[in-house]
Each structure stands twice: as C-alpha cells, then as structure tokens.
N, C-alpha and C. Protein backbone atom coordinates (compact mmCIF):
# COMPACT_ATOMS: atom_id res chain seq x y z
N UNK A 1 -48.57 -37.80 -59.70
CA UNK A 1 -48.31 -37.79 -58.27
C UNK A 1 -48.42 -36.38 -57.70
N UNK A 2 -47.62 -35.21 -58.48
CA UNK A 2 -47.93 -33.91 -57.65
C UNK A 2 -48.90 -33.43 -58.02
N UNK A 3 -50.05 -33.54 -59.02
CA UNK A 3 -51.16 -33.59 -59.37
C UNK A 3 -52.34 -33.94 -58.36
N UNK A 4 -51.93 -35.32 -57.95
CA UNK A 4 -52.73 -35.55 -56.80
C UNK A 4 -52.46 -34.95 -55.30
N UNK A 5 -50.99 -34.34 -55.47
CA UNK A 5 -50.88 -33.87 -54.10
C UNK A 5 -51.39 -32.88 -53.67
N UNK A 6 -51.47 -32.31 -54.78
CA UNK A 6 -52.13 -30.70 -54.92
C UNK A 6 -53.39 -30.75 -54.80
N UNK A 7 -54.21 -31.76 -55.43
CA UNK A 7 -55.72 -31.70 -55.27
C UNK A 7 -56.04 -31.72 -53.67
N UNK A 8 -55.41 -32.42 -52.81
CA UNK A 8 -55.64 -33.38 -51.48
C UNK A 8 -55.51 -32.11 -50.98
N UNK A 9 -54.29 -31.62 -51.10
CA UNK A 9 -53.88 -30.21 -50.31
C UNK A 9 -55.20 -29.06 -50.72
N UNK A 10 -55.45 -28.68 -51.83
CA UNK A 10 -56.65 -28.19 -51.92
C UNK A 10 -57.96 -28.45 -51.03
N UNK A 11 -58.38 -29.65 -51.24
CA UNK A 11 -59.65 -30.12 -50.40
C UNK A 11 -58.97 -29.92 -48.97
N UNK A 12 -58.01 -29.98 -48.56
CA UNK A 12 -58.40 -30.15 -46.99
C UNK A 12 -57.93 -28.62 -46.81
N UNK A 13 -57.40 -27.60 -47.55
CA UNK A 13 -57.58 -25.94 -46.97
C UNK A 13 -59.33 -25.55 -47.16
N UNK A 14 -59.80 -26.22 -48.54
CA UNK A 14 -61.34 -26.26 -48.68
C UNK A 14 -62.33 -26.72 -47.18
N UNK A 15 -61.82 -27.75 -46.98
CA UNK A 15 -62.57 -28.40 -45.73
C UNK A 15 -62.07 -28.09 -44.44
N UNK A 16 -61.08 -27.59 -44.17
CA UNK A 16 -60.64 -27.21 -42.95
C UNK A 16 -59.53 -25.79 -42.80
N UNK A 17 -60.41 -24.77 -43.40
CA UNK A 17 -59.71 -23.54 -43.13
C UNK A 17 -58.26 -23.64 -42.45
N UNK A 18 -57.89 -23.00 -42.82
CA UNK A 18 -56.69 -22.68 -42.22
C UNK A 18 -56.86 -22.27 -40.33
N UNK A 19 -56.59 -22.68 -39.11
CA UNK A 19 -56.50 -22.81 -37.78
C UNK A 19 -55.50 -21.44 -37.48
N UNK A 20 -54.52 -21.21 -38.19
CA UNK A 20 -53.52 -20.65 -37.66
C UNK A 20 -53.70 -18.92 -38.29
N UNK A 21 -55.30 -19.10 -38.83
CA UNK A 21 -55.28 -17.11 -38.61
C UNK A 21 -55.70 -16.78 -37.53
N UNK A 22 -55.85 -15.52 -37.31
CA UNK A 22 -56.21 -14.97 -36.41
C UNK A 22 -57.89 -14.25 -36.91
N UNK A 23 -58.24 -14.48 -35.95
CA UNK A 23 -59.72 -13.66 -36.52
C UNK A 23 -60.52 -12.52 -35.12
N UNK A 24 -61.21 -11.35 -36.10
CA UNK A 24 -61.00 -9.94 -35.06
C UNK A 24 -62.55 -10.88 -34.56
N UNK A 25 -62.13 -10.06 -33.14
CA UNK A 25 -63.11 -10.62 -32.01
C UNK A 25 -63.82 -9.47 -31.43
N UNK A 26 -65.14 -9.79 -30.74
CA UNK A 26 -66.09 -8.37 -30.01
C UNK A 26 -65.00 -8.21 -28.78
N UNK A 27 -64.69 -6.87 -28.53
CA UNK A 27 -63.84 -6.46 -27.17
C UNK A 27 -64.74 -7.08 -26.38
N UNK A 28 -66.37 -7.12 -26.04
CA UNK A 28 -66.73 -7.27 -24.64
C UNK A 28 -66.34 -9.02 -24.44
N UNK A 29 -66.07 -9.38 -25.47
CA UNK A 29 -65.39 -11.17 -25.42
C UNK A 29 -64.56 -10.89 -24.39
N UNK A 30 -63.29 -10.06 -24.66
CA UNK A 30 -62.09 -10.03 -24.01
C UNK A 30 -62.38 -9.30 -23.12
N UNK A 31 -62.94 -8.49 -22.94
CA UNK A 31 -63.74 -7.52 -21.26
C UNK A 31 -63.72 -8.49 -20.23
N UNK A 32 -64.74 -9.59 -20.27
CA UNK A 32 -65.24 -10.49 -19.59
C UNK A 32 -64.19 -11.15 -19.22
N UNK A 33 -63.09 -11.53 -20.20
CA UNK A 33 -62.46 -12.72 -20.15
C UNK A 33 -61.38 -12.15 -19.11
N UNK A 34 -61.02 -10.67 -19.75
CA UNK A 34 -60.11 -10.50 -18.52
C UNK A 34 -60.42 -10.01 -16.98
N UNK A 35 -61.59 -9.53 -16.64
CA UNK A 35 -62.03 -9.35 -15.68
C UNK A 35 -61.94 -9.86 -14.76
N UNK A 36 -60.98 -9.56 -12.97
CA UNK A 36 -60.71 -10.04 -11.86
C UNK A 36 -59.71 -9.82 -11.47
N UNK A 37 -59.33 -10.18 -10.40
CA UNK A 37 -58.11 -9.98 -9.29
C UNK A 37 -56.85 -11.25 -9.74
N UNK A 38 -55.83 -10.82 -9.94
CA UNK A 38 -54.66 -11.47 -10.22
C UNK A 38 -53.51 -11.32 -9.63
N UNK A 39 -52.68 -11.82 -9.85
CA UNK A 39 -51.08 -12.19 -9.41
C UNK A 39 -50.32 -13.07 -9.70
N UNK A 40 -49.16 -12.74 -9.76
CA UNK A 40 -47.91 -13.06 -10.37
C UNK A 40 -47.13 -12.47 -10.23
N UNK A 41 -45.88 -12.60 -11.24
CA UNK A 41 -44.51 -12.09 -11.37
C UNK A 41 -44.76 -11.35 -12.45
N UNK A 42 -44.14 -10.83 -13.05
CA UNK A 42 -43.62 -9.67 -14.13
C UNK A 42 -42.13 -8.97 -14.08
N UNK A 43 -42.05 -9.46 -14.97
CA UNK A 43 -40.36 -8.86 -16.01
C UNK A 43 -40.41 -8.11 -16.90
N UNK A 44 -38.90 -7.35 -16.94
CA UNK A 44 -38.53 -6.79 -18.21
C UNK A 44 -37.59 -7.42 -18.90
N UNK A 45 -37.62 -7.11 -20.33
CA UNK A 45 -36.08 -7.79 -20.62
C UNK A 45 -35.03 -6.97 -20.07
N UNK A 46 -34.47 -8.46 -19.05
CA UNK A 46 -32.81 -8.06 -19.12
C UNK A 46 -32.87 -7.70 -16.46
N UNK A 47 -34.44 -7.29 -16.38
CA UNK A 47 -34.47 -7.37 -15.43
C UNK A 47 -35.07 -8.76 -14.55
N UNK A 48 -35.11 -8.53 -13.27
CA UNK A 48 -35.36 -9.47 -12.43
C UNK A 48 -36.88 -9.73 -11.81
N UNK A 49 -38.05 -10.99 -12.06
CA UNK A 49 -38.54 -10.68 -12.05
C UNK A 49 -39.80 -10.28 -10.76
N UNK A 50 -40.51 -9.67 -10.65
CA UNK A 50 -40.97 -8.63 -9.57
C UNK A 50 -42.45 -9.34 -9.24
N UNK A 51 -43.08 -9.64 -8.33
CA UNK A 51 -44.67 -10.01 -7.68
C UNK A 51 -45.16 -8.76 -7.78
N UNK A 52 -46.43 -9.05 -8.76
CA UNK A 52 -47.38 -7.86 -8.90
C UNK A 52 -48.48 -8.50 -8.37
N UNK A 53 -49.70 -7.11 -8.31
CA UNK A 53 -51.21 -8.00 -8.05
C UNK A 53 -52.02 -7.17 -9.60
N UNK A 54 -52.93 -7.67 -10.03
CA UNK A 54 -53.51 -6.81 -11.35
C UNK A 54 -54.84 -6.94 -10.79
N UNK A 55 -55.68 -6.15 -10.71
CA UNK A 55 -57.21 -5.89 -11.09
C UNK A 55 -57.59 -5.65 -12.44
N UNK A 56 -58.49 -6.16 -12.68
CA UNK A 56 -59.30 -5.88 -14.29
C UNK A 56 -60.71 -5.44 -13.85
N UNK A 57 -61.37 -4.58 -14.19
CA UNK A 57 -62.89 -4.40 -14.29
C UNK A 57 -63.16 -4.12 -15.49
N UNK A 58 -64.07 -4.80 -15.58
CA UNK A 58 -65.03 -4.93 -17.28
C UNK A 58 -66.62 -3.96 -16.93
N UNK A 59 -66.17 -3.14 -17.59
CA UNK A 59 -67.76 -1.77 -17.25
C UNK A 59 -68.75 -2.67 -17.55
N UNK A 60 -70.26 -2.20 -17.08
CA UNK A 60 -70.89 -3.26 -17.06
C UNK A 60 -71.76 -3.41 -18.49
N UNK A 61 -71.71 -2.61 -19.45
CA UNK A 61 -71.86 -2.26 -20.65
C UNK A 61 -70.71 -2.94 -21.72
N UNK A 62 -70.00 -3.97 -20.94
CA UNK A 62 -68.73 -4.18 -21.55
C UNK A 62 -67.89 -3.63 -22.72
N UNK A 63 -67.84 -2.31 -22.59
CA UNK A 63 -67.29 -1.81 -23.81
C UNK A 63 -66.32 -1.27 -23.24
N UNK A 64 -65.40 -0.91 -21.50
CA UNK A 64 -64.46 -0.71 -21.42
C UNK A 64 -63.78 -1.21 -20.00
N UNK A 65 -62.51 -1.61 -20.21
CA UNK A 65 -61.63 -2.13 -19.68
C UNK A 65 -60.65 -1.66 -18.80
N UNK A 66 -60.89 -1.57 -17.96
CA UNK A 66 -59.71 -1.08 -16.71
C UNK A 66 -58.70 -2.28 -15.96
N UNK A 67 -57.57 -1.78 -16.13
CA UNK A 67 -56.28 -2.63 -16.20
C UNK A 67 -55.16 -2.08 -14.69
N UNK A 68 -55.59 -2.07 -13.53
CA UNK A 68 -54.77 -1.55 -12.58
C UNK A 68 -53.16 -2.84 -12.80
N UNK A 69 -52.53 -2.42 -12.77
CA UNK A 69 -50.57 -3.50 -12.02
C UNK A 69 -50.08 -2.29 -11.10
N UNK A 70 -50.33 -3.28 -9.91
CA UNK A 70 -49.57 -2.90 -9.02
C UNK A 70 -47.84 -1.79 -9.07
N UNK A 71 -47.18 -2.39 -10.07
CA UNK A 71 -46.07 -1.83 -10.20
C UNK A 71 -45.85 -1.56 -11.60
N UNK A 72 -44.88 -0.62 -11.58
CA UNK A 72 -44.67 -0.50 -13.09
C UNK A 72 -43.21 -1.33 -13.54
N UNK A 73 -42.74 -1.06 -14.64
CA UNK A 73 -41.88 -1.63 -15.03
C UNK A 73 -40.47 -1.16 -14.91
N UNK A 74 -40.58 0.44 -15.31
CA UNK A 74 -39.65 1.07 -14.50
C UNK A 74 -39.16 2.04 -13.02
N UNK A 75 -40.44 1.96 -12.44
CA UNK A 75 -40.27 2.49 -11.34
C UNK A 75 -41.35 1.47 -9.77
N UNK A 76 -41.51 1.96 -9.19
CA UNK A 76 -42.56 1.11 -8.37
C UNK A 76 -43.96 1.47 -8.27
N UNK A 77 -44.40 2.33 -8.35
CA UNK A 77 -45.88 3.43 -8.55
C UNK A 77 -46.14 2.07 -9.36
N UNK A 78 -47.23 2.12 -9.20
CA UNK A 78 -48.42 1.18 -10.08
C UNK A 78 -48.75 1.95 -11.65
N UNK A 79 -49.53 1.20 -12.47
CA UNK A 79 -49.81 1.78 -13.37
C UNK A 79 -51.35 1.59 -13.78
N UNK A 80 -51.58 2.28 -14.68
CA UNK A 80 -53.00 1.71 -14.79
C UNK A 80 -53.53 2.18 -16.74
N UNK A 81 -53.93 0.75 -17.18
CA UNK A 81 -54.15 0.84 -18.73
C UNK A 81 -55.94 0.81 -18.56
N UNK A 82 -56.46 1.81 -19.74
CA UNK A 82 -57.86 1.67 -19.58
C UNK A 82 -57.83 2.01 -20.99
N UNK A 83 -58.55 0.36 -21.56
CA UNK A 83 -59.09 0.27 -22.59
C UNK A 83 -60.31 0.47 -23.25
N UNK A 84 -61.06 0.80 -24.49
CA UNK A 84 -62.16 1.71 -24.57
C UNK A 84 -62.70 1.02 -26.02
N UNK A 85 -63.49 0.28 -26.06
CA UNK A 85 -64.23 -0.22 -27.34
C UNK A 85 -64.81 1.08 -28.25
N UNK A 86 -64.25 1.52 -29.29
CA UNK A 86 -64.55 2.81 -30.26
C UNK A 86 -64.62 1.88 -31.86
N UNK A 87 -65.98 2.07 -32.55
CA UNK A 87 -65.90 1.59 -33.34
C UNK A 87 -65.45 0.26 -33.98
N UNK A 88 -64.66 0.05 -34.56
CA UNK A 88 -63.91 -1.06 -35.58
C UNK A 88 -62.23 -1.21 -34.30
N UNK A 89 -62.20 -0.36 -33.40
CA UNK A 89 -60.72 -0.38 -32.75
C UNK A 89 -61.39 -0.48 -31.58
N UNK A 90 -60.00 -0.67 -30.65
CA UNK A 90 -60.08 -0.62 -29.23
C UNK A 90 -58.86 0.64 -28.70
N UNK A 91 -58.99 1.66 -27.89
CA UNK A 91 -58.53 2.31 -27.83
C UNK A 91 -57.85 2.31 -26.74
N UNK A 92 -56.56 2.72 -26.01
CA UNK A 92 -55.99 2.59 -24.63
C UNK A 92 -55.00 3.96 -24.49
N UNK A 93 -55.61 4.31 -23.33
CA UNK A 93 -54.69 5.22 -22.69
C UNK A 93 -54.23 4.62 -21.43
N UNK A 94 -52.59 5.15 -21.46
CA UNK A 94 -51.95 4.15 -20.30
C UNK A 94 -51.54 5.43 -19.36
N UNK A 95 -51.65 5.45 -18.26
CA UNK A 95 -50.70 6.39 -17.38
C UNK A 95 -50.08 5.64 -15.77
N UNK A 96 -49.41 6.31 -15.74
CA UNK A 96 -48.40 5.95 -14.57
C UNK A 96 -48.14 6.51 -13.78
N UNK A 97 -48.75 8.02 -13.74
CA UNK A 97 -48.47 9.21 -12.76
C UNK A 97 -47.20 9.80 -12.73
N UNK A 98 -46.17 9.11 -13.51
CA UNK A 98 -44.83 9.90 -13.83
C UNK A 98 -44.75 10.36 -14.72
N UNK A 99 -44.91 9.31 -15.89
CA UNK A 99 -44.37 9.79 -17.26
C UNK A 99 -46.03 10.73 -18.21
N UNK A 100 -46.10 11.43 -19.13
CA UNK A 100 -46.71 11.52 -19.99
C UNK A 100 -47.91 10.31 -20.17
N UNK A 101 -49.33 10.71 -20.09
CA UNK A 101 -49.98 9.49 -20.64
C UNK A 101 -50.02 9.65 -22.43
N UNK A 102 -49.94 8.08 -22.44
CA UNK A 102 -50.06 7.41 -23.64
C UNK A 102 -51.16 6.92 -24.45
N UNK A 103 -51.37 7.58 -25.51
CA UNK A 103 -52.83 7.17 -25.82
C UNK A 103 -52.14 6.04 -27.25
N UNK A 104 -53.35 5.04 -27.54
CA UNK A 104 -53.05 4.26 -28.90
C UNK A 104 -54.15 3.47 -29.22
N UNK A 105 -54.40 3.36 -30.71
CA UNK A 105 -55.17 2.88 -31.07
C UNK A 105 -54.71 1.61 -31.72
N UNK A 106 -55.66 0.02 -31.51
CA UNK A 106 -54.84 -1.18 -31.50
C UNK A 106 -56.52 -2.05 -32.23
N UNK A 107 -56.07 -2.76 -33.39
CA UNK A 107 -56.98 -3.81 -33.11
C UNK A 107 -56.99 -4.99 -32.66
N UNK A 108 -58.02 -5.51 -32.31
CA UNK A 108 -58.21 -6.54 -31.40
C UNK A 108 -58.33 -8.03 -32.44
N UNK A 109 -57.44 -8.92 -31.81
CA UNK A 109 -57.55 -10.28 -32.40
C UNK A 109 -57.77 -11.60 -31.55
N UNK A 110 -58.26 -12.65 -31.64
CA UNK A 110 -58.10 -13.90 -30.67
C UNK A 110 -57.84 -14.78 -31.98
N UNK A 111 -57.20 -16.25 -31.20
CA UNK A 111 -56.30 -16.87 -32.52
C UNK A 111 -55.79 -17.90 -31.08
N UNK A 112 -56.56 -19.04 -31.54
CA UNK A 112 -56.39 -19.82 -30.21
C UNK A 112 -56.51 -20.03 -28.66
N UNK A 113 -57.53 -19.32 -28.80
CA UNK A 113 -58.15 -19.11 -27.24
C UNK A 113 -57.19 -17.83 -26.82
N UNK A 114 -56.10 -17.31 -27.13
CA UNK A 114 -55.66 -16.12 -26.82
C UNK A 114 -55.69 -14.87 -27.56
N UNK A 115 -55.65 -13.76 -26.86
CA UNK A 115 -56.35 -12.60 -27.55
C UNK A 115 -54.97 -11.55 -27.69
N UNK A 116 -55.00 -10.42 -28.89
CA UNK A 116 -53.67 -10.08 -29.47
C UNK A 116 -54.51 -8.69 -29.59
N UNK A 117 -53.97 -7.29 -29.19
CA UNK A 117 -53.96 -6.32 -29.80
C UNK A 117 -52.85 -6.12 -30.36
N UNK A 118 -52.96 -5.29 -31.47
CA UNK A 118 -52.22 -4.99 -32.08
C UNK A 118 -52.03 -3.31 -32.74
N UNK A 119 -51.11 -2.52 -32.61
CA UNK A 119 -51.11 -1.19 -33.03
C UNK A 119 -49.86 -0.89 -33.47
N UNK A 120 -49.93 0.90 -34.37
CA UNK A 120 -48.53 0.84 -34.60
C UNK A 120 -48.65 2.50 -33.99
N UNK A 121 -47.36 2.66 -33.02
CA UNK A 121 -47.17 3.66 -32.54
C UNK A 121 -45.37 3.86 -32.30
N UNK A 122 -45.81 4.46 -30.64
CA UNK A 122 -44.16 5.12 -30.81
C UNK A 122 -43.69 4.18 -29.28
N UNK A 123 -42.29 3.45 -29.40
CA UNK A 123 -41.94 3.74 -27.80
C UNK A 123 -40.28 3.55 -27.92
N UNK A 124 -39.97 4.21 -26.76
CA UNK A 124 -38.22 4.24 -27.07
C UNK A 124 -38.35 5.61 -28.20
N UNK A 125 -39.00 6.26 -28.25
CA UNK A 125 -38.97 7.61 -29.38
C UNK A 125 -38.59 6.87 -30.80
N UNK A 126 -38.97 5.70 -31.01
CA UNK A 126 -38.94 5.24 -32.13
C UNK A 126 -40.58 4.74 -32.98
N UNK A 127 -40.89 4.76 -33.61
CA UNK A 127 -42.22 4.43 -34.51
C UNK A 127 -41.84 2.92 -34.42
N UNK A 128 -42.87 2.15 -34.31
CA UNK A 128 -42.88 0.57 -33.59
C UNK A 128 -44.43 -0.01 -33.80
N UNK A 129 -44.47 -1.15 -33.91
CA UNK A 129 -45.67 -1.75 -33.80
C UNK A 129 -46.03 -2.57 -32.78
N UNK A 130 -46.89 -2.20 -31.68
CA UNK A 130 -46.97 -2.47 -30.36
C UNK A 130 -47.95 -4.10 -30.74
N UNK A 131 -47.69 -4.93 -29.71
CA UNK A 131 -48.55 -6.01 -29.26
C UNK A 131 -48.70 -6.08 -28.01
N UNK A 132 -50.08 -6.43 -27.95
CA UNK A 132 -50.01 -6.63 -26.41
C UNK A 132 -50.95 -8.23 -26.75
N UNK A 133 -50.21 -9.31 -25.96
CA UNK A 133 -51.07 -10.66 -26.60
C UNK A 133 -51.04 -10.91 -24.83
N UNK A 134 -51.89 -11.36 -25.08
CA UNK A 134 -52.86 -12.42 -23.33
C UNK A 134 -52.77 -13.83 -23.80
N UNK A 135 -52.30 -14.48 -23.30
CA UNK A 135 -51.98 -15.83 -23.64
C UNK A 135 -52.42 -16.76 -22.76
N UNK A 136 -53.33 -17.63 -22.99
CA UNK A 136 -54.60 -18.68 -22.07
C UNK A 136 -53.24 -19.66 -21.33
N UNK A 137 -53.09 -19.60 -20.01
CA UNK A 137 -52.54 -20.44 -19.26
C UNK A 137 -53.35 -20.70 -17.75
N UNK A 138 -54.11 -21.85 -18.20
CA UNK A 138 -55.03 -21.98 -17.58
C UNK A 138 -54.71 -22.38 -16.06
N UNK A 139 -54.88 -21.24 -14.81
CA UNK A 139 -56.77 -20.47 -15.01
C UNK A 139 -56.78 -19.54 -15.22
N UNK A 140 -55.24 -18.97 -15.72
CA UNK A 140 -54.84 -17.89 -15.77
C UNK A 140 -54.35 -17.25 -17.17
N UNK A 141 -53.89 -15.97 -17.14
CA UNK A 141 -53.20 -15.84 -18.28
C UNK A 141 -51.73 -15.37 -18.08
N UNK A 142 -50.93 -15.08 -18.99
CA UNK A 142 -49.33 -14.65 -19.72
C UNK A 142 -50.24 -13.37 -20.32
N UNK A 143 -49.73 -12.04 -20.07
CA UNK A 143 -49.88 -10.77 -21.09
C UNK A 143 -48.19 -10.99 -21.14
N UNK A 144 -48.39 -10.80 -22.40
CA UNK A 144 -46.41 -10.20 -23.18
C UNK A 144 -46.88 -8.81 -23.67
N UNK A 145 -45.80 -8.24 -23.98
CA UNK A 145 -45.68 -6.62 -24.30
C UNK A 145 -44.83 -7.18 -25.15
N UNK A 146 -44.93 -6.70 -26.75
CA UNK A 146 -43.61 -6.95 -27.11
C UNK A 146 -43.65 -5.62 -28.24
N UNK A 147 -42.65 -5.48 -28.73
CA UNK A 147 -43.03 -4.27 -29.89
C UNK A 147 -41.78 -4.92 -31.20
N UNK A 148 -42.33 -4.39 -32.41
CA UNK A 148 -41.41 -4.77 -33.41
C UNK A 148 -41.19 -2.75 -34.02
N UNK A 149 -39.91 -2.80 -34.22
CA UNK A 149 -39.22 -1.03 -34.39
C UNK A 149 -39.41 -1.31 -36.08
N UNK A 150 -40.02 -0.42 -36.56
CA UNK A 150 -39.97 -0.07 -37.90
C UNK A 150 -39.25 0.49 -38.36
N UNK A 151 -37.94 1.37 -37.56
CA UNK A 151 -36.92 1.65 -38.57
C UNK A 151 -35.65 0.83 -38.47
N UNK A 152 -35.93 -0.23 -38.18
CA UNK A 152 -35.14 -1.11 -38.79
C UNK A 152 -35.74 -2.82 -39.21
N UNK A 153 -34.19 -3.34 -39.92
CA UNK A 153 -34.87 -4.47 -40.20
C UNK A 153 -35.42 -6.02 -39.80
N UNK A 154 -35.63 -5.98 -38.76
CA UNK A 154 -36.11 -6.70 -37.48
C UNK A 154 -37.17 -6.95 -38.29
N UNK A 155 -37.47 -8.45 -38.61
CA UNK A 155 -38.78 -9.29 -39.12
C UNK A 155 -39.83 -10.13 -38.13
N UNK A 156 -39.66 -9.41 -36.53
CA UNK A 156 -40.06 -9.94 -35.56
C UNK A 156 -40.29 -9.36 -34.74
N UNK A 157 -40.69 -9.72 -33.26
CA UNK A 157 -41.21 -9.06 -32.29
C UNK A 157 -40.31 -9.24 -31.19
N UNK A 158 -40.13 -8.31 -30.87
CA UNK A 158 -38.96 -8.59 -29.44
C UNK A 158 -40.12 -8.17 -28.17
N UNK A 159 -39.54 -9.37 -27.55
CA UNK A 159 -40.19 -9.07 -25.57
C UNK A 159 -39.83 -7.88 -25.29
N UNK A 160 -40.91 -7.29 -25.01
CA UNK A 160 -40.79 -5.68 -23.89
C UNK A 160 -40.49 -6.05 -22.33
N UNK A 161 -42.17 -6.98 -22.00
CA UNK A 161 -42.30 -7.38 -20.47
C UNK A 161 -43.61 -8.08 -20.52
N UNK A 162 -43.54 -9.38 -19.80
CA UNK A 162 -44.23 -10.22 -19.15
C UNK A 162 -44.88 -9.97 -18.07
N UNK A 163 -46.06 -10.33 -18.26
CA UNK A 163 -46.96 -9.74 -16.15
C UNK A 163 -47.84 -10.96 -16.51
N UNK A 164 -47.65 -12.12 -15.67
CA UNK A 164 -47.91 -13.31 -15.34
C UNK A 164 -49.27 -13.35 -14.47
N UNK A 165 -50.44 -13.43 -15.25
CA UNK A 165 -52.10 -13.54 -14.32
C UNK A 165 -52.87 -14.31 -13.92
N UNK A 166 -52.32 -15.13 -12.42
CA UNK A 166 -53.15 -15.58 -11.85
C UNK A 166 -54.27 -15.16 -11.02
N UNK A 167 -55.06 -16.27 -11.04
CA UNK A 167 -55.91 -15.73 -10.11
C UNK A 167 -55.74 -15.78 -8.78
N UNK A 168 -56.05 -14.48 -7.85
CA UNK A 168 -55.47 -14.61 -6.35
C UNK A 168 -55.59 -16.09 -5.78
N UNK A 169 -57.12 -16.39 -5.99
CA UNK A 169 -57.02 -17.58 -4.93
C UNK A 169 -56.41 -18.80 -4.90
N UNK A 170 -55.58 -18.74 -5.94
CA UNK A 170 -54.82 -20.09 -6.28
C UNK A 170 -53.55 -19.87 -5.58
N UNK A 171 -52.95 -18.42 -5.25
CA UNK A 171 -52.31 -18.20 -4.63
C UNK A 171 -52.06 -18.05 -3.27
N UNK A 172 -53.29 -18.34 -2.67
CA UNK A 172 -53.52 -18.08 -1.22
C UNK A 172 -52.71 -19.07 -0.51
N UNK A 173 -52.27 -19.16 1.01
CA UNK A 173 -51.28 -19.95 1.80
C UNK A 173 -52.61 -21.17 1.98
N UNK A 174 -52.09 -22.58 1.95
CA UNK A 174 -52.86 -23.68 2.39
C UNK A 174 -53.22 -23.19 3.66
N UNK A 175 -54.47 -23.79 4.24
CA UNK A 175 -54.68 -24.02 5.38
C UNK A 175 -54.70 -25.23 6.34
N UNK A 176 -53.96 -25.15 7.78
CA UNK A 176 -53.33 -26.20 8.18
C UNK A 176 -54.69 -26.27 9.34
C-alpha cells in the first residue's frame, strides 16, 4: 500500500511539476506589466490607510522601470522607485527627497501570475531581506513591502506597507 503510494506520488511530481515554485522571469515581462496610471489606498502597519495615485513608465527598451507614489509612507512628498534591468538582477534606487537614497539589488521572480523581488539589505538599521511582491488583482494589482530581519528569529515576512493599483479609469465618477 505505501509502496504504491509512493509510486503515484512520484509520477504525478514527474508529470506535473511542482505549481508552487517560483520561477526567475525577463524584467521587461514585469516592465510592461506594470506600466500606467493607478490608484488606490496605501498603508503602513499600524497606520491609517491614505489615497495615492502611482505612475509606472516602462523605457521603451524595456529594461527600466520608473515607479512615481504620490505619497510616501512617512511623510507626504511623493516618492519615486526606479528600477534598472543589470545583468542576472534588477537593480532599484529609491529616493524621496528627504531621506538618503537607497540603492538595492533584488532578484526578480513571478509564481502565479504575480511577480516577487526579492533582496537582502538594510532597513530600520537592521540587515533584512526585502520583498517587494505585486500581486494580480484583476485589473489591477496589490504591491506589499514586506521585509523579514535577519537578526532575529522570525521564520517569516512581516508587512511593511501596501499601495493598492488600480487603474485610474475604473476609478473615475459615473456619468449621469
């Protein structure tokens, strides 16, 4: 009996890969995909959450990514992430006009129609492994921020902040 269970279980990882990896994707995939005018809400943990608008432009070479939000997370000034296809990585420098810009290097994953960078850097002056995942909510997307702290023992990812991306025109007032 567990003889046969094992074989069955064999043939069908044989015949039907495993669904639930993730596999690295061309950035200009995700260029395209995120490219356009958006809006929504956006939170932090623990705050209230705020109506942003986001622009995306995808260079026309699609190898880099410009990320305007209206607001930032801790102050109101907008921010702006510009991502940069380099090699085997995708690269992002973030600035905000207040703080220090942030540079990091992240690779790129999709894994169910949604797309995951992933890096390990610093925030909170702690060494952390950043995510930034875009999550398909159609017509739109969910970006989460979340980071997992490497000096401690946290086996998970905690929410940073949510910025919710619709597309404007779904948002527009009916017309009477």
């Amino acid at each position: 009996m567990i003889s046969s269970c094992f074989r069955l279980g064999l043939l069908l990882v044989l015949l039907f890969p495993c669904l639930s990896w993730a596999e690295k994707v061309k950035f200009s995939e995700f260029c395209v995909a995120m490219a356009g005018d958006w809006q929504g809400s956006a939170a932090k943990l623990k705050q209230l959450p705020v109506q942003v608008s986001v622009q995306s432009i995808c260079s026309h070479d699609q190898r880099q990514l410009l990320i305007s939000v209206s607001r930032n997370a801790n102050h109101k000034f907008s921010e702006t992430w510009w991502f940069r296809h380099r090699g085997e990585s995708t690269f992002l420098t973030y600035f905000d006009g207040v703080t220090e810009d942030k540079y990091q290097s992240f690779s790129l994953y999709r894994q169910y129609g949604n797309y995951t960078l992933l890096g390990e850097g610093e925030l909170n002056k702690r060494p952390a492994l950043i995510q930034l995942r875009f999550e398909r909510k159609a017509p739109g997307w969910l970006w989460l921020q979340n980071v997992q702290y490497l000096d401690d023992d946290t086996d998970r990812y905690l929410f940073y902040r949510g910025i919710e991306m619709m597309p404007i025109s779904l948002h527009k007032a009916p017309r009477i």
